[in-house]
Protein backbone atom coordinates (compact mmCIF):
# COMPACT_ATOMS: atom_id res chain seq x y z
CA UNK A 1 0.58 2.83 12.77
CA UNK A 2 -3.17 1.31 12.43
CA UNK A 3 -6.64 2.33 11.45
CA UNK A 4 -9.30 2.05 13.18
CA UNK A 5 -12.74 1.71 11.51
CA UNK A 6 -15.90 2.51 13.66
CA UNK A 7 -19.28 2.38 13.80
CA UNK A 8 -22.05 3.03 16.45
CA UNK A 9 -25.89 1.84 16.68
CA UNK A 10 -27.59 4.08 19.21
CA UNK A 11 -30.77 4.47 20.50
CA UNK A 12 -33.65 5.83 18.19
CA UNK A 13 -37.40 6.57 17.86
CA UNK A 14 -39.72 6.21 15.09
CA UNK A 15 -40.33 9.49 15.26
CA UNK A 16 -38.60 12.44 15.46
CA UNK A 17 -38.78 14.08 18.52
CA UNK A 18 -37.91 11.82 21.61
CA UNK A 19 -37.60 13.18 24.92
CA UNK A 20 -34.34 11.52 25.75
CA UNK A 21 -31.32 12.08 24.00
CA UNK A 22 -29.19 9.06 21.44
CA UNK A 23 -27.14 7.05 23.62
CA UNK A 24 -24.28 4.26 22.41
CA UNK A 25 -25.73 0.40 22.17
CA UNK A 26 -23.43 -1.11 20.18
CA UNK A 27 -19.87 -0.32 19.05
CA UNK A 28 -18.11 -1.98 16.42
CA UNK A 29 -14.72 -1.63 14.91
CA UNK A 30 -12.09 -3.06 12.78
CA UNK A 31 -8.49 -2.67 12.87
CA UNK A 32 -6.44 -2.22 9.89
CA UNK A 33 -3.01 -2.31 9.11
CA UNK A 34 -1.45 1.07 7.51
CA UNK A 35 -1.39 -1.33 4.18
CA UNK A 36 -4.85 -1.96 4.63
CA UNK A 37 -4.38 -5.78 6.12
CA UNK A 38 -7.45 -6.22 8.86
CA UNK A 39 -5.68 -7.19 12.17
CA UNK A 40 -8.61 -7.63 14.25
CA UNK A 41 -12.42 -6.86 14.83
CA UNK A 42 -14.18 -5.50 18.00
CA UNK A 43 -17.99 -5.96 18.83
CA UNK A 44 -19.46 -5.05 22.37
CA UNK A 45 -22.92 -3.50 23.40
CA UNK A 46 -23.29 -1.23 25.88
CA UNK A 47 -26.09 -0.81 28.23
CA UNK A 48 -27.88 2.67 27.87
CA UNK A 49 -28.06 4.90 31.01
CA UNK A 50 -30.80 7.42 30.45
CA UNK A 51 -33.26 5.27 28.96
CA UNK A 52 -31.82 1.56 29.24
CA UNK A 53 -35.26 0.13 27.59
CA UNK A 54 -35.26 -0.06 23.74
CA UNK A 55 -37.91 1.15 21.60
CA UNK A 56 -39.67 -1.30 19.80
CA UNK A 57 -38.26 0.58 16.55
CA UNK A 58 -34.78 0.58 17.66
CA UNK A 59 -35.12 -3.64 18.24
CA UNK A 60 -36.74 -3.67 14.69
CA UNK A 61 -33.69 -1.64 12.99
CA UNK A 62 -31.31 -3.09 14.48
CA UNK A 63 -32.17 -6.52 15.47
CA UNK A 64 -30.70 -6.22 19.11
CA UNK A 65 -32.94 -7.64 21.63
CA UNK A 66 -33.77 -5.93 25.28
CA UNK A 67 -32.36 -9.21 26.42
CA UNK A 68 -28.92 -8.42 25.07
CA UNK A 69 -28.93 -4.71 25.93
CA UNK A 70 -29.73 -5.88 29.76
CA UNK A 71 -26.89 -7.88 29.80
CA UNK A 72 -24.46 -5.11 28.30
CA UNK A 73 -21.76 -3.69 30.12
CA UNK A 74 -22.39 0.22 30.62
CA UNK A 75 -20.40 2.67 28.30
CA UNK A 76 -16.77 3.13 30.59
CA UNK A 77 -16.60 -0.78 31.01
CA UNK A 78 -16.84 -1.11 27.15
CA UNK A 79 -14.93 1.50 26.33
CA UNK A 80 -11.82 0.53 28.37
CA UNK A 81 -11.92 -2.64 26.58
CA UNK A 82 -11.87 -1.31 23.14
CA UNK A 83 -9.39 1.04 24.28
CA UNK A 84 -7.17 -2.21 25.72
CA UNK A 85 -7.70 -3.46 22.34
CA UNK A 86 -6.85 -1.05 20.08
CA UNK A 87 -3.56 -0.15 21.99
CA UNK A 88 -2.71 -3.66 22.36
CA UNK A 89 -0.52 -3.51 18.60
CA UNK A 90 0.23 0.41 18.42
CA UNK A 91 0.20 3.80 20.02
CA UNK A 92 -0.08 5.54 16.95
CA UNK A 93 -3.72 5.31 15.97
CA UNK A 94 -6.03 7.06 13.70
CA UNK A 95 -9.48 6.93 13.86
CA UNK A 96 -12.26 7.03 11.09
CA UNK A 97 -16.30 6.90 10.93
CA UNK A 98 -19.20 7.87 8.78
CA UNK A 99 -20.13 11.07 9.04
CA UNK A 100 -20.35 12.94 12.05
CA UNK A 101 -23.19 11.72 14.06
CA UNK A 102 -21.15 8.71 15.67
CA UNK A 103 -18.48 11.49 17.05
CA UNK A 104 -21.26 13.06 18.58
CA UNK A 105 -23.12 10.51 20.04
CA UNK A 106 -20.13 9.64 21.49
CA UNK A 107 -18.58 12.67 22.37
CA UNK A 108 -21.53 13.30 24.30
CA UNK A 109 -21.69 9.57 26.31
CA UNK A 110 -18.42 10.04 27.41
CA UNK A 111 -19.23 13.84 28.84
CA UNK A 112 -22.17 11.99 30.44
CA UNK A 113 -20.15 8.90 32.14
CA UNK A 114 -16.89 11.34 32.73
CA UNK A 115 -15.40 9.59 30.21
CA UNK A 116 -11.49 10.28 29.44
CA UNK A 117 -11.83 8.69 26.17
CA UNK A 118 -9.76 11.63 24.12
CA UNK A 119 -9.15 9.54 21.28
CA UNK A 120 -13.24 9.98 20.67
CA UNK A 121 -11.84 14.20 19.50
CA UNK A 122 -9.70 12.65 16.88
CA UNK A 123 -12.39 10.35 14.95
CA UNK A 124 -12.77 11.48 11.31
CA UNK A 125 -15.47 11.59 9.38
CA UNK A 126 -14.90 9.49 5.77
CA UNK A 127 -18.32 10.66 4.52
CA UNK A 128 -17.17 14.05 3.78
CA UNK A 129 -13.79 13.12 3.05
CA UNK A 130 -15.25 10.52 0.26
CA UNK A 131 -17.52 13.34 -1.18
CA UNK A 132 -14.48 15.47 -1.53
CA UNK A 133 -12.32 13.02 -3.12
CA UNK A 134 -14.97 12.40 -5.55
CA UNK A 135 -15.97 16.06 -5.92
CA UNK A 136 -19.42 15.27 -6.22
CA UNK A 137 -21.99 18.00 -5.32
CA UNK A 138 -24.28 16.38 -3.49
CA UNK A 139 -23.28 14.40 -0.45
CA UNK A 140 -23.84 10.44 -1.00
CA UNK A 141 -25.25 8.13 2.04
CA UNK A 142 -23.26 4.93 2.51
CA UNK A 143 -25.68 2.37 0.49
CA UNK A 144 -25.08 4.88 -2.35
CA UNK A 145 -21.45 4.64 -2.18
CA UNK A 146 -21.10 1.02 -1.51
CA UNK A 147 -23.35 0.56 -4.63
CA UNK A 148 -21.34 3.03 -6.60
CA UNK A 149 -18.20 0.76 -5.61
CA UNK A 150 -19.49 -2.19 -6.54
CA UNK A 151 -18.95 -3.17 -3.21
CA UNK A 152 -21.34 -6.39 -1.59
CA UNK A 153 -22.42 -5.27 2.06
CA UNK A 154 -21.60 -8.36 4.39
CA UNK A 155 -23.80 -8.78 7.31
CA UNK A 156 -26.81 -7.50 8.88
CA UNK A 157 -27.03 -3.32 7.91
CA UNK A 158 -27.60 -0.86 11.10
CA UNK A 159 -25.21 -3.21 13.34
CA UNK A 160 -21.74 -1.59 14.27
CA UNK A 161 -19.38 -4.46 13.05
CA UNK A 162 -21.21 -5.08 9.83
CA UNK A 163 -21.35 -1.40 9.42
CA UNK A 164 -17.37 -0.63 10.29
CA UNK A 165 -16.29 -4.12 8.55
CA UNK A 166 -18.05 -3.02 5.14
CA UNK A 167 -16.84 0.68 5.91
CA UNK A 168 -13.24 -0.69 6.06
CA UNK A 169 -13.62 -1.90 2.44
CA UNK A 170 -14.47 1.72 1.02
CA UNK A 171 -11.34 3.16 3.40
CA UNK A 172 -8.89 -0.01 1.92
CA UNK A 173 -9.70 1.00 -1.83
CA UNK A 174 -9.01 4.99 -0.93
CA UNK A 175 -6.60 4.25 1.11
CA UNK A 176 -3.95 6.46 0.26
CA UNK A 177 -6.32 9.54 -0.36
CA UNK A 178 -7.43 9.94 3.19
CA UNK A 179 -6.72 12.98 5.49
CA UNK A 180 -5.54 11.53 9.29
């Protein structure tokens, strides 16, 4: 049995509306040990299909360059890989994000590349799962919670490793409260 810890970076807009929908860039994960241990990390980008040129905001927020997103792979390539590599140690598997939006996103990229990527069904969200093991009334973003753990973030914020590497150290110190 093993954990794996996810995050996405998808496209975005400075502004609200946008007239194409979020696509996957990046995907990041690290895989934990069911004592918590981390095994392994995983870090590709993926090329986007609808709208393959970033926004000037989305380089900005995430630091990823065009350059790097035109020499992606496109989302089934990548996600074959990350499947290889999270079934390389186990079959039993249980995934985790924050919040909901990352399920989504890629829920919906796999519908658009006729994906077979099931495992994407079974991600759970840690953001509402940490609110309710807290009981607090008012949902808490991640920044709030990291600072609220006195826990350091490590690496560059709105970049999928980073993101799932300092995620894995909130899931680690809960670890035996989760729902899976």
């Amino acid at each position: 049995m093993q954990f794996i810890i996810l995050d996405i970076e998808a496209t975005c807009w400075n502004d609200s509306f946008s007239p194409y929908p979020q696509e996957t860039i990046e995907l990041g994960a690290c895989k934990l040990s069911m004592y918590g241990k981390l095994l392994s990390k995983f870090s590709e980008l993926i090329i986007p299909r609808n709208n393959p040129i970033l926004s000037q905001y989305c380089r900005n927020l995430t630091g990823i360059s065009q350059k790097e997103i035109d020499q992606a792979k496109n989302f089934n390539t990548v996600m074959s890989k990350f499947e290889d590599w999270v079934f390389e140690d186990s079959d039993q598997n249980y995934y985790f994000a924050w919040g909901s939006k990352d399920k989504k996103i890629l829920a919906d990229d796999n519908v658009n590349h006729r994906g077979d990527n099931y495992w994407i069904e079974e991600i759970q969200d840690l953001k509402k799962q940490y609110n309710d093991i807290k009981a607090y009334n008012k949902v808490l973003g991640f920044d709030k919670v990291l600072e609220l753990e006195n826990i350091e973030f490590e690496g560059n914020k709105h970049r999928a490793l980073p993101d799932a590497f300092n995620l894995s150290k909130v899931f680690v110190k809960y670890i035996d409260s989760w729902q899976y």
